[in-house]
N, C-alpha and C. Protein backbone atom coordinates (compact mmCIF):
# COMPACT_ATOMS: atom_id res chain seq x y z
N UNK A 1 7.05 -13.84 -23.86
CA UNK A 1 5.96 -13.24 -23.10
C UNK A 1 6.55 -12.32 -22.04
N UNK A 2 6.20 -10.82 -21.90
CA UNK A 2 6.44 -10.12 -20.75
C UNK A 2 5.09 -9.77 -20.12
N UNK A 3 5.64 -9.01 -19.11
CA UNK A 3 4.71 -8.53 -17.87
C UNK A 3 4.17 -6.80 -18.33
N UNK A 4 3.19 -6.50 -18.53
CA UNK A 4 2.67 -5.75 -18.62
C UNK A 4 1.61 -4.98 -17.79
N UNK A 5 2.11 -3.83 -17.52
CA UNK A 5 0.53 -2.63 -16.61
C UNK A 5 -0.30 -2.38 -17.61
N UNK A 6 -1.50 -2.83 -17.06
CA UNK A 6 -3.22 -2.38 -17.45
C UNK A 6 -3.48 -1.39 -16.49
N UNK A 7 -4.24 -0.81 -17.32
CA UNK A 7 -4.66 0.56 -16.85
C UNK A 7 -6.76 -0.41 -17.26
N UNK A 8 -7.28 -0.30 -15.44
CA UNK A 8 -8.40 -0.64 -15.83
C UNK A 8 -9.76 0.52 -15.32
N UNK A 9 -10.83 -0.05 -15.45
CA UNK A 9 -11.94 1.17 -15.70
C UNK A 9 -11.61 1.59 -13.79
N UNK A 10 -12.28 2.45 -13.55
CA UNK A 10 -12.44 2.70 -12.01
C UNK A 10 -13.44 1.65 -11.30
N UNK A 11 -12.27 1.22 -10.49
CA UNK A 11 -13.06 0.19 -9.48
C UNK A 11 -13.46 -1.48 -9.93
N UNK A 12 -12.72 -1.70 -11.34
CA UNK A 12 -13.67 -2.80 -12.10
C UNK A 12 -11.85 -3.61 -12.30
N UNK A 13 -10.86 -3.08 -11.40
CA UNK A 13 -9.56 -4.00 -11.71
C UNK A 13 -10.03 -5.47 -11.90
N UNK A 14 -10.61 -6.42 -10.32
CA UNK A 14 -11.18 -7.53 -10.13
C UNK A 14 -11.92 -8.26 -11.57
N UNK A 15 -12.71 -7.43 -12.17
CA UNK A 15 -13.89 -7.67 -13.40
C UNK A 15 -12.66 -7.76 -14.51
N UNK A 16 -11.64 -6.75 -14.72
CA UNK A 16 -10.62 -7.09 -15.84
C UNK A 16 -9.72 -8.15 -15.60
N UNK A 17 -9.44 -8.52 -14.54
CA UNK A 17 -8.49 -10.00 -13.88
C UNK A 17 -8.84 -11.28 -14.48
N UNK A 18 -10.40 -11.19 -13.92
CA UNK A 18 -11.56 -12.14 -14.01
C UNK A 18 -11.15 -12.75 -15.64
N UNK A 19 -11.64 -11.50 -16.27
CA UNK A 19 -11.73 -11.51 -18.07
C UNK A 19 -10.55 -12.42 -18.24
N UNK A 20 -9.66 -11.56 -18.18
CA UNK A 20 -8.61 -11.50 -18.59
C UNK A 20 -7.98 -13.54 -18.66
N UNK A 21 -8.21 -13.60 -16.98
CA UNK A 21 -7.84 -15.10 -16.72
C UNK A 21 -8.88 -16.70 -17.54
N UNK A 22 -10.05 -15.70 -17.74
CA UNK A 22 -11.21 -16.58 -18.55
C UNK A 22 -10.58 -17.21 -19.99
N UNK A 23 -9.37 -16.00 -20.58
CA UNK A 23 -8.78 -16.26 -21.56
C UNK A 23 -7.70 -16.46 -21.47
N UNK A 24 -7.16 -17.26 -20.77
CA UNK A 24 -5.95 -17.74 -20.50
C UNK A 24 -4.43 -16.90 -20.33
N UNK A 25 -4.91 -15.86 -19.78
CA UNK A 25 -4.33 -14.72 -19.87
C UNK A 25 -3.54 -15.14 -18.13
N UNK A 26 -2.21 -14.75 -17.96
CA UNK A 26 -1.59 -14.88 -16.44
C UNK A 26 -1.87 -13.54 -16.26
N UNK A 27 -2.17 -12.91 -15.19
CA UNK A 27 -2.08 -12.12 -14.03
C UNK A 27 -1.91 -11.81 -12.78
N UNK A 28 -1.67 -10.61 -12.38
CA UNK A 28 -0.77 -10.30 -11.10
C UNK A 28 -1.45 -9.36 -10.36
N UNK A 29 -2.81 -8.83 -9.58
CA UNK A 29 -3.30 -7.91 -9.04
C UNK A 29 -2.76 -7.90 -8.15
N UNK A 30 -1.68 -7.19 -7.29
CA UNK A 30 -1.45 -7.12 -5.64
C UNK A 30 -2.33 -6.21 -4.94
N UNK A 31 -2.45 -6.97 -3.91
CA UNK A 31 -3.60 -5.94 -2.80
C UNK A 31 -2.91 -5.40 -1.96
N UNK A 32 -3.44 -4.44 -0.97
CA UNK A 32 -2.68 -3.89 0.19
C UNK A 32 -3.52 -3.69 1.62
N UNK A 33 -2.87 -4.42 2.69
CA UNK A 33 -3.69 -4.83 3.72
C UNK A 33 -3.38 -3.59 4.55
N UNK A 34 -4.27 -3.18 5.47
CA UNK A 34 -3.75 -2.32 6.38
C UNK A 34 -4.70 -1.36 7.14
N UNK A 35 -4.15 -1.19 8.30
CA UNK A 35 -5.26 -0.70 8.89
C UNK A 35 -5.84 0.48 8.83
N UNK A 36 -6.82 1.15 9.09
CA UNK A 36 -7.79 2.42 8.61
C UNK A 36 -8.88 2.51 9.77
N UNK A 37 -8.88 4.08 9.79
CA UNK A 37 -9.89 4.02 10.98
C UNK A 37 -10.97 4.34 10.06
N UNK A 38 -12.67 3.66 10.58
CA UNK A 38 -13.59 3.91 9.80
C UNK A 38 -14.70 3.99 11.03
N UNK A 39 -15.40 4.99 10.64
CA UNK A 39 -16.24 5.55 12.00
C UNK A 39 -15.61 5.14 12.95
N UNK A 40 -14.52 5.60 13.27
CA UNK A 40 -13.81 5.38 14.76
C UNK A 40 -13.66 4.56 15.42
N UNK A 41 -13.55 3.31 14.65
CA UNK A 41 -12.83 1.90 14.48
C UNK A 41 -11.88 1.47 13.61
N UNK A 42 -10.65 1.32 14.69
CA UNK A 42 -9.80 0.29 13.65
C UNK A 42 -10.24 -0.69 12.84
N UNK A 43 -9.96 -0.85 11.72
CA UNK A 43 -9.99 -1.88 10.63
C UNK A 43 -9.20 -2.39 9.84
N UNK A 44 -8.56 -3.55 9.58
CA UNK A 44 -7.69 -4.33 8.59
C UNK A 44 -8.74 -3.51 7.84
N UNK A 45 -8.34 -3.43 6.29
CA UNK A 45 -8.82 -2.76 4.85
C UNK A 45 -8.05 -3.66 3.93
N UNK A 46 -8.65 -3.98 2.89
CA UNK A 46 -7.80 -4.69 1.98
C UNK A 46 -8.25 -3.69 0.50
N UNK A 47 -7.01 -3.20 -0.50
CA UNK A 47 -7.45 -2.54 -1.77
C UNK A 47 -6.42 -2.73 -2.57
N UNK A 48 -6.80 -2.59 -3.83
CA UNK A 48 -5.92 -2.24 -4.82
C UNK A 48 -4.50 -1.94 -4.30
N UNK A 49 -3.01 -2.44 -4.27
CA UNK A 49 -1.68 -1.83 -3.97
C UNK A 49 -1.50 -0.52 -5.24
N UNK A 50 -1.99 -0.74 -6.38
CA UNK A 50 -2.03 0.14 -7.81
C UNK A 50 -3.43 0.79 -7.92
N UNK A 51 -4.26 1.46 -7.08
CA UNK A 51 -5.21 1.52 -7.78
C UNK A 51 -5.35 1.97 -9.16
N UNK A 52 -6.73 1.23 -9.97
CA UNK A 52 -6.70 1.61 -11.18
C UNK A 52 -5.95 0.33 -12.08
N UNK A 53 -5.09 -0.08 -11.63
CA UNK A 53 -3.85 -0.75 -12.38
C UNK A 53 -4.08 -2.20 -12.20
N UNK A 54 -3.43 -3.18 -12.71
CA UNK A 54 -2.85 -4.58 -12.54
C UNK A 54 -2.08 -5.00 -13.45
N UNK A 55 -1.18 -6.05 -13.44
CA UNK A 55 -0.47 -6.43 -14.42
C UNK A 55 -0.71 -7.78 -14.63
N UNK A 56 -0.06 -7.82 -16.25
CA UNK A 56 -0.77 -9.32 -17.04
C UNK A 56 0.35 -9.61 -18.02
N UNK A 57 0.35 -10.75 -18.02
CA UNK A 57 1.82 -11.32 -19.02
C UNK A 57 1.15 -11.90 -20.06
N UNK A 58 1.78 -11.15 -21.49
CA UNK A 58 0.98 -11.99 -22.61
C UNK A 58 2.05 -11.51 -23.46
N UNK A 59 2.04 -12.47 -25.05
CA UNK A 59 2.76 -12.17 -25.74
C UNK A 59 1.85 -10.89 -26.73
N UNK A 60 2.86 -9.46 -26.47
CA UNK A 60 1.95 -8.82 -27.09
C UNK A 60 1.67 -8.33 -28.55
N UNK A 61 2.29 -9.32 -29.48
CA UNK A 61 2.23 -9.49 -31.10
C UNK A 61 1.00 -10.22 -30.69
N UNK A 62 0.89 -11.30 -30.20
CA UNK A 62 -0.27 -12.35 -30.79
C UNK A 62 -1.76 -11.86 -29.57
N UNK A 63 -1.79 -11.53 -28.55
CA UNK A 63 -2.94 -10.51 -27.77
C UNK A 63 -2.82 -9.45 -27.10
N UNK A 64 -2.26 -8.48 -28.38
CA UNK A 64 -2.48 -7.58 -27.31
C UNK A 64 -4.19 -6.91 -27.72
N UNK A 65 -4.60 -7.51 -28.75
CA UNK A 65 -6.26 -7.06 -28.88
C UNK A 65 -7.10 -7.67 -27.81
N UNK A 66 -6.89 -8.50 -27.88
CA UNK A 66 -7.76 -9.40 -26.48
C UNK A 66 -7.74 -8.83 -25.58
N UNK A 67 -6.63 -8.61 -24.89
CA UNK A 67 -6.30 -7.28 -23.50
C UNK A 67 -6.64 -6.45 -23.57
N UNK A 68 -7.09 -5.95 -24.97
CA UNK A 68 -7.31 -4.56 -24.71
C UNK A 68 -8.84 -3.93 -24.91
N UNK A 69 -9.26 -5.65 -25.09
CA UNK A 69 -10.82 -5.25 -25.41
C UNK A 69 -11.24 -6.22 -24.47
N UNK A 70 -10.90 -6.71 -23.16
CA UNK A 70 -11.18 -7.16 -22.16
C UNK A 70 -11.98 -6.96 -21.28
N UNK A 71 -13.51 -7.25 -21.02
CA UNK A 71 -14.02 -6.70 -19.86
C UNK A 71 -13.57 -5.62 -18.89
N UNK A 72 -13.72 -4.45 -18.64
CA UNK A 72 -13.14 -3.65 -17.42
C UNK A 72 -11.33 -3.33 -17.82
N UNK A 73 -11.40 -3.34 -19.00
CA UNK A 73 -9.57 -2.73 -19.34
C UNK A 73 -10.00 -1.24 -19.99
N UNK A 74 -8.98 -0.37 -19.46
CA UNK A 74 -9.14 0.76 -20.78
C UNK A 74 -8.12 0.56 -21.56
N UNK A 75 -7.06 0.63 -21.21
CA UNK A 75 -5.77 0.32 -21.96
C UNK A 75 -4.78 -0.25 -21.43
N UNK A 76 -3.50 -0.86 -22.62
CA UNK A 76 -2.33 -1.18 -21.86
C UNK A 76 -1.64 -0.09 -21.96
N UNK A 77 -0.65 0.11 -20.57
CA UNK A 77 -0.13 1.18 -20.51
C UNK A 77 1.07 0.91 -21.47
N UNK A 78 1.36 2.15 -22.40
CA UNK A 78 2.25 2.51 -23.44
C UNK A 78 2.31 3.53 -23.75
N UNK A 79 4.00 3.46 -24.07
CA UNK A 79 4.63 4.83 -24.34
C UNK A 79 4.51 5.18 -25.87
N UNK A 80 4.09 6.06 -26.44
CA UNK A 80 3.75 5.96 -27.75
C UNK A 80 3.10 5.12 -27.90
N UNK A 81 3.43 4.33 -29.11
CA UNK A 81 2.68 2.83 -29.44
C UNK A 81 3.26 1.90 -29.08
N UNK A 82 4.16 1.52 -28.52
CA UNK A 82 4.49 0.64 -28.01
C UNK A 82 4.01 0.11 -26.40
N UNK A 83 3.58 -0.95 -26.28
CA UNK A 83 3.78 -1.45 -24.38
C UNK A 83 4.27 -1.34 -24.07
N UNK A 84 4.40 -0.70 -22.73
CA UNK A 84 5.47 -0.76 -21.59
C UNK A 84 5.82 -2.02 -20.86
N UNK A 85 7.07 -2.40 -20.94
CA UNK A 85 7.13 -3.63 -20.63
C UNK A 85 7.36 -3.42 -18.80
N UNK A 86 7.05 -4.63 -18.35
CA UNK A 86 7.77 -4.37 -16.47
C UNK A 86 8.16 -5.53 -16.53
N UNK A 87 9.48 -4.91 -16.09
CA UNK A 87 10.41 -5.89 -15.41
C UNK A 87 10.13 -7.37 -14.72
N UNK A 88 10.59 -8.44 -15.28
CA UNK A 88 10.07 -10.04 -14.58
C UNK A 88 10.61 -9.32 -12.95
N UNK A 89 11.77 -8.28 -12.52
CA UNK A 89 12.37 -7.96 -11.35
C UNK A 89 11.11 -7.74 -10.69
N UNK A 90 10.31 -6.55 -10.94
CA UNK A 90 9.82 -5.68 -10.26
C UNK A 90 8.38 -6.45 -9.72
N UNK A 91 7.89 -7.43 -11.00
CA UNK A 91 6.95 -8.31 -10.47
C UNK A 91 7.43 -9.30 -9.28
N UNK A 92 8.68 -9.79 -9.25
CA UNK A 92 9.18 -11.02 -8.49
C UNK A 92 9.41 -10.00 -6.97
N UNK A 93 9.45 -9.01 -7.25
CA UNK A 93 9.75 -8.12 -6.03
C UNK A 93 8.50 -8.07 -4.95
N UNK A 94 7.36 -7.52 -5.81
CA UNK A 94 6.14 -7.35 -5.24
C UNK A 94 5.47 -8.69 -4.64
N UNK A 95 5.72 -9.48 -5.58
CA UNK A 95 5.66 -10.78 -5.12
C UNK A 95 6.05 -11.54 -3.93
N UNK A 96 7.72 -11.39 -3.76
CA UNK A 96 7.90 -11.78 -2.45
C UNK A 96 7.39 -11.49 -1.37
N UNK A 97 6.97 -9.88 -1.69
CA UNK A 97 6.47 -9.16 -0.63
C UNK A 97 4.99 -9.73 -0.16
N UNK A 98 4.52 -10.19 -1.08
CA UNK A 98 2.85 -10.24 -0.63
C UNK A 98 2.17 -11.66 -0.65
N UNK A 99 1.86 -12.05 -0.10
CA UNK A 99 1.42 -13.83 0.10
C UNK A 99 -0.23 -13.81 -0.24
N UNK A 100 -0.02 -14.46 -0.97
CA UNK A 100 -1.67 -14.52 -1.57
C UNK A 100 -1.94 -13.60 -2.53
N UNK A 101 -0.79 -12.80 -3.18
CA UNK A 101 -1.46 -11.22 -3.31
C UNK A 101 -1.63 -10.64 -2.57
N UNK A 102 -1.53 -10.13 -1.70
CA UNK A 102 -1.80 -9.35 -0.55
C UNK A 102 -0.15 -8.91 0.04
N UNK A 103 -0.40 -7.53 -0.09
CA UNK A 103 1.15 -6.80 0.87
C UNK A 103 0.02 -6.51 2.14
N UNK A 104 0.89 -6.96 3.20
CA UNK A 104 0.50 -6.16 4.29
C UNK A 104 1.45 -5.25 5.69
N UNK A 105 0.84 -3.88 5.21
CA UNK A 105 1.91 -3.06 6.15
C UNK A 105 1.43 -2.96 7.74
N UNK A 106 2.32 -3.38 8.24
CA UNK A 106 2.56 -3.63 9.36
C UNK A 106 2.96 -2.04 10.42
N UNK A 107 2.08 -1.38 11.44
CA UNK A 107 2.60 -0.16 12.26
C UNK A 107 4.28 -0.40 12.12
N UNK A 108 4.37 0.87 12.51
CA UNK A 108 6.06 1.14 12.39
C UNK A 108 6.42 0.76 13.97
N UNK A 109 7.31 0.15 13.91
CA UNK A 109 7.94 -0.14 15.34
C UNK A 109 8.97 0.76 15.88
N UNK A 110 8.27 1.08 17.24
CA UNK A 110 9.63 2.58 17.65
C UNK A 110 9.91 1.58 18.69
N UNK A 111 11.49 2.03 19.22
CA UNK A 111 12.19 1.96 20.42
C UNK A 111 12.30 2.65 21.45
N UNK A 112 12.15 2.36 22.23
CA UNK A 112 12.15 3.76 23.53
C UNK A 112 13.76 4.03 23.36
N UNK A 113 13.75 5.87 23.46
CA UNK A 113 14.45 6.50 22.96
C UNK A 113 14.56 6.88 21.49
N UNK A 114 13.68 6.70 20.40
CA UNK A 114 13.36 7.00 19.50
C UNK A 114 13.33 8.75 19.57
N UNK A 115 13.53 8.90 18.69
CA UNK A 115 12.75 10.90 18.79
C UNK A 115 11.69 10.62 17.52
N UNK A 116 10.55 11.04 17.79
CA UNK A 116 9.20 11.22 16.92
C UNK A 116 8.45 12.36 17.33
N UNK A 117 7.97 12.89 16.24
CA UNK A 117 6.70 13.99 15.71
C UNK A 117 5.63 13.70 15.71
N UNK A 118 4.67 13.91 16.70
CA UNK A 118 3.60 13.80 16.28
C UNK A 118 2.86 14.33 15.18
N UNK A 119 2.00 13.75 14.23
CA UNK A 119 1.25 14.51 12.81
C UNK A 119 0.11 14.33 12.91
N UNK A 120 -0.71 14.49 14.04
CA UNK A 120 -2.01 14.50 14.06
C UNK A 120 -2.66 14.71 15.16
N UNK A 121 -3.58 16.01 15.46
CA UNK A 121 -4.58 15.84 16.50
C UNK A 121 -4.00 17.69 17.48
N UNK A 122 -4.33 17.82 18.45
CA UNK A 122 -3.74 19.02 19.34
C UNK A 122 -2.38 19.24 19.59
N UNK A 123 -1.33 18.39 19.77
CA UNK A 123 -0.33 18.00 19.57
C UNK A 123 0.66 18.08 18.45
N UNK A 124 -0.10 18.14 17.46
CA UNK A 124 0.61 18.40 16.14
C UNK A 124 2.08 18.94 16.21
N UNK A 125 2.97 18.38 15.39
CA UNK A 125 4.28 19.16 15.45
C UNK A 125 5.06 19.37 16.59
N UNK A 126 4.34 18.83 17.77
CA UNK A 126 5.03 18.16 18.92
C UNK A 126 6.14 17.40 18.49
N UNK A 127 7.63 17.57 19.31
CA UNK A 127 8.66 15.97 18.99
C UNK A 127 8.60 16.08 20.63
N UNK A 128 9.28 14.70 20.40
CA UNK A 128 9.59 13.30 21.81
C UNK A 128 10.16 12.64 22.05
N UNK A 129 10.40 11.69 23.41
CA UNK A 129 11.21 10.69 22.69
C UNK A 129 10.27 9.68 23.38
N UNK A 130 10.09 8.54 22.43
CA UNK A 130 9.05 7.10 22.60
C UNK A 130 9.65 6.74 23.95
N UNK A 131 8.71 6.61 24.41
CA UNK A 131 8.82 5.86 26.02
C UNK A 131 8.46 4.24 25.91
N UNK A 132 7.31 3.76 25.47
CA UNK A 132 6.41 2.04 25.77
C UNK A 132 5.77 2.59 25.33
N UNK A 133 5.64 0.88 24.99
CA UNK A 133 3.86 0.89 24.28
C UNK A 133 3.19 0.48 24.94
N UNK A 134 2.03 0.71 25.26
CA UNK A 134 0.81 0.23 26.18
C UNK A 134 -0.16 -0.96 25.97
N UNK A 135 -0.38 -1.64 26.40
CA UNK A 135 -1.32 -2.76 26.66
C UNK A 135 -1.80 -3.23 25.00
N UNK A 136 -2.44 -2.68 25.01
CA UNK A 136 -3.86 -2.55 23.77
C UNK A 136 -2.70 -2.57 22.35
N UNK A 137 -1.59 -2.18 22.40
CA UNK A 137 -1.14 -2.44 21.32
C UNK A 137 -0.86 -0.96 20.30
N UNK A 138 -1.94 -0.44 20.64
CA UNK A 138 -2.17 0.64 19.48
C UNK A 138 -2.07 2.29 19.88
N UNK A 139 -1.64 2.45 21.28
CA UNK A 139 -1.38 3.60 22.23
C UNK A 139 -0.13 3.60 22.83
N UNK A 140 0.59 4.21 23.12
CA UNK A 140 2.03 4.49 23.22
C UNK A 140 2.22 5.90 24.48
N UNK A 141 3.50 5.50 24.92
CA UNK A 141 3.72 6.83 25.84
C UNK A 141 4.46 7.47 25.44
N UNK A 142 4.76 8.68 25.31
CA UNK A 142 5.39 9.59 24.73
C UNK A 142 5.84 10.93 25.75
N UNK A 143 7.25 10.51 25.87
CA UNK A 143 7.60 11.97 26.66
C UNK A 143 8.38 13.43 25.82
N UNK A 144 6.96 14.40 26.51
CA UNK A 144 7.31 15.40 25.41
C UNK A 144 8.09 16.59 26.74
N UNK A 145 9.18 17.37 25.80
CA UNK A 145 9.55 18.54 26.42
C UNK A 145 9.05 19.86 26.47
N UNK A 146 7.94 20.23 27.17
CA UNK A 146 7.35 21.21 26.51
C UNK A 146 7.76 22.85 28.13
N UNK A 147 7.91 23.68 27.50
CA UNK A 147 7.53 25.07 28.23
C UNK A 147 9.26 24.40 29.94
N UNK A 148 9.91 24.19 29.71
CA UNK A 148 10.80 23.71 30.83
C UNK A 148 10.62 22.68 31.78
N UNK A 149 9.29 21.89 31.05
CA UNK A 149 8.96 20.74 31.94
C UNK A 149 8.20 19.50 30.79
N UNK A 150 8.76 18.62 31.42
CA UNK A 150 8.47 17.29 30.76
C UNK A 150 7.20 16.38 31.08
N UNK A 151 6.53 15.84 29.88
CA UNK A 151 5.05 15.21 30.59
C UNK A 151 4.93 14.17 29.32
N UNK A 152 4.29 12.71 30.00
CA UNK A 152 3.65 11.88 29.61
C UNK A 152 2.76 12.32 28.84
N UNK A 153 2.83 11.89 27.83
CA UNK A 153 1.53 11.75 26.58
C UNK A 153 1.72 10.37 26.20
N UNK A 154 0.28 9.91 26.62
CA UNK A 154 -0.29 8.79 25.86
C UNK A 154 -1.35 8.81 24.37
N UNK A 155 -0.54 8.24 23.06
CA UNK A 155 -1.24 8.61 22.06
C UNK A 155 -1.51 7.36 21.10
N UNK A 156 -2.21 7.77 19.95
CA UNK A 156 -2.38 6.63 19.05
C UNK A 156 -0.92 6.56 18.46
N UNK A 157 -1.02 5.03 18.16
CA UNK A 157 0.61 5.20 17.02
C UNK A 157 1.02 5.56 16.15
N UNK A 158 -0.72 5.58 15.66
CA UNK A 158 -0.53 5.93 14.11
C UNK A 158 -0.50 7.69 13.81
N UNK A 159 -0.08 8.31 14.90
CA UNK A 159 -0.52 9.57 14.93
C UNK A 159 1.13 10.49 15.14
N UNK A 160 2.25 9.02 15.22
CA UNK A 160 3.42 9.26 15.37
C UNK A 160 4.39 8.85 14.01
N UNK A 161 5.39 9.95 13.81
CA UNK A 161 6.35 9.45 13.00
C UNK A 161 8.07 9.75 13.32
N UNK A 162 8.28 8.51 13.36
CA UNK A 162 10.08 8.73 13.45
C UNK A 162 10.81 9.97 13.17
N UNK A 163 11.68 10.20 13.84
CA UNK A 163 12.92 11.60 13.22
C UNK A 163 14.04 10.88 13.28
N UNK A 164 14.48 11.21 12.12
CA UNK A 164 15.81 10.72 11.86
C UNK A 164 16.83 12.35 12.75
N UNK A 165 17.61 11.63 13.59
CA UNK A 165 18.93 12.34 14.55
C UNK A 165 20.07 12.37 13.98
């Protein structure tokens, strides 16, 4: 038995899992936790890590018809006619990573003295170097060099990205 990518309908991964496990089928959906602003609130989000995708271990001489006529499957992914097999690695990988199923990415942690770019907002394409993070967690100080004089900017975090020096 190997590990195999399904390719399932849009939005119906959950409904092909479901199937799939009804028939004694093992599977592997990983999710991906993380935050998103939605009407101008932070939010944990939980989705698909693959959208579209999940993987399922079956022997595929004896089902690969079952899988493939599974509630919410379009196909198994294959090269020619054959399945693509995935690696027991690449599953055991994702795996460690995610508890419950679930990966969750965590903000990037800067150091004061960091140099970062801002990529979002009036500021854009601004660099700096990370000063602290502020109270709330999710706002940061940022000293930028601009015009022969230096100034505090306080910004979102997520609105910053590292430079490699």
């Amino acid at each position: 038995m190997n590990w195999y990518a399904i390719h399932a309908k849009p939005r119906q991964e959950s409904v092909a899992v479901l199937s799939l496990q009804r028939e004694k089928v093992e599977t592997f959906f990983p999710q991906l936790r993380r935050k998103r602003t939605i009407r101008r609130v932070r939010k944990w989000v939980t989705g698909p890590l693959f959208p579209g995708y999940f993987f399922a271990r079956f022997d595929a001489q004896r089902d690969a018809r079952l899988v493939r006529y599974a509630t919410g499957v379009i196909k198994v992914v294959s090269f020619g006619d054959q399945p693509a097999i995935v690696e027991d690695a690449i599953i055991a990988a994702i795996q460690h990573h995610a508890e419950d199923d679930v990966v969750t990415v965590s903000p990037l942690q800067f150091k004061p003295g960091d140099v970062v770019e801002i990529q979002a907002g009036p500021l854009r394409g601004f660099q700096g170097v990370f000063e602290r993070e502020m109270s709330d967690q999710e706002r940061v100080v940022v000293l930028l060099d601009t015009l022969a004089t230096s100034t505090r900017v306080q910004i979102s975090r997520e609105k910053l990205e590292k430079i490699a020096v």
